[in-house]
C-alpha atoms as a PDB file:
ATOM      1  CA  UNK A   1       4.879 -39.866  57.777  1.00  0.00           C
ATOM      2  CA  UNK A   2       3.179 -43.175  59.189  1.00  0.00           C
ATOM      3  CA  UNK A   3      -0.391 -41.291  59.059  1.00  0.00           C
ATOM      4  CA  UNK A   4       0.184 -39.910  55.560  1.00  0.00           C
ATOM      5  CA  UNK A   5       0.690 -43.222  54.426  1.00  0.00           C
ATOM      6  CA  UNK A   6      -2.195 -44.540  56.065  1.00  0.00           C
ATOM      7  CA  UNK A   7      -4.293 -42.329  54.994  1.00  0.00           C
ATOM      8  CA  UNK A   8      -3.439 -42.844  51.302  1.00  0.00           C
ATOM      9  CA  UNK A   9      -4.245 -46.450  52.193  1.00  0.00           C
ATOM     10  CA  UNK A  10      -7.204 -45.948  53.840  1.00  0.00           C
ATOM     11  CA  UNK A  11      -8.681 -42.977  51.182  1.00  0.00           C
ATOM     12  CA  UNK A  12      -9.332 -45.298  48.089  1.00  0.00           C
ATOM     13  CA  UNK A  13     -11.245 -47.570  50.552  1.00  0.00           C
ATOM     14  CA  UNK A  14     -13.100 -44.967  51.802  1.00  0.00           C
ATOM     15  CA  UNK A  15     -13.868 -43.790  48.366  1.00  0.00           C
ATOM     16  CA  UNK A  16     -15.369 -47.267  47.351  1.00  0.00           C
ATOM     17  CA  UNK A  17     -17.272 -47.141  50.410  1.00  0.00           C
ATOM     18  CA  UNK A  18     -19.173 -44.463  49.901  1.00  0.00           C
ATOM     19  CA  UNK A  19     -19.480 -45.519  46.113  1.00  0.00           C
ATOM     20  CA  UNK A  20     -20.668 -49.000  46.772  1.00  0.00           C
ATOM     21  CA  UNK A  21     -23.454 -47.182  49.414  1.00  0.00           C
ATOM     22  CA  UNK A  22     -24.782 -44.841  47.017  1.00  0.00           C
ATOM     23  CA  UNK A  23     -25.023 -47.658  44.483  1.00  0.00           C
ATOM     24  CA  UNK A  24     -26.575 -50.067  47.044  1.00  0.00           C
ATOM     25  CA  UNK A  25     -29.077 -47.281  47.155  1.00  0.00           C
ATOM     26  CA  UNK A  26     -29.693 -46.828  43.248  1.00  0.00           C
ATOM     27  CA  UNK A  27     -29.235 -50.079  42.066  1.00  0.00           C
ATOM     28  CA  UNK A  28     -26.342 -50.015  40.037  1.00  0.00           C
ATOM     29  CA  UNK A  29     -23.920 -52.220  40.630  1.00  0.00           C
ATOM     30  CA  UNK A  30     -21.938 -51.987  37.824  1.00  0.00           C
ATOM     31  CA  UNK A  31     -20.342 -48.927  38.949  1.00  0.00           C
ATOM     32  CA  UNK A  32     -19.637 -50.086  42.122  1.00  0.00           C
ATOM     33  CA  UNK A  33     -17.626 -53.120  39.976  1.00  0.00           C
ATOM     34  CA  UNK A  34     -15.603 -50.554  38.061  1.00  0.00           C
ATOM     35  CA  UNK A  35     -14.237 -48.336  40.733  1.00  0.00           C
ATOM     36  CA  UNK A  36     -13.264 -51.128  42.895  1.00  0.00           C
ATOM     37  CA  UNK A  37     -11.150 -52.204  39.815  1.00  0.00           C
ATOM     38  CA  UNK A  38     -10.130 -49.139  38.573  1.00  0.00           C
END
């Protein structure tokens, strides 16, 4: 149960991660602004 809930936790921050990587890479920041507030 305890890693289930981590990992729900720690998905969404992997997801923005990886998002805000690939944007650091192509320049566009914006999107990196709107999934970490979405």
């Amino acid at each position: 149960m305890y890693c289930l809930f981590a990992t729900e936790i720690l998905y969404p921050f992997t997801h923005i991660h990886i998002h805000a990587y690939i944007n650091t890479h192509t320049h566009t920041s914006t999107h990196t602004l709107i999934h970490t507030h979405t």
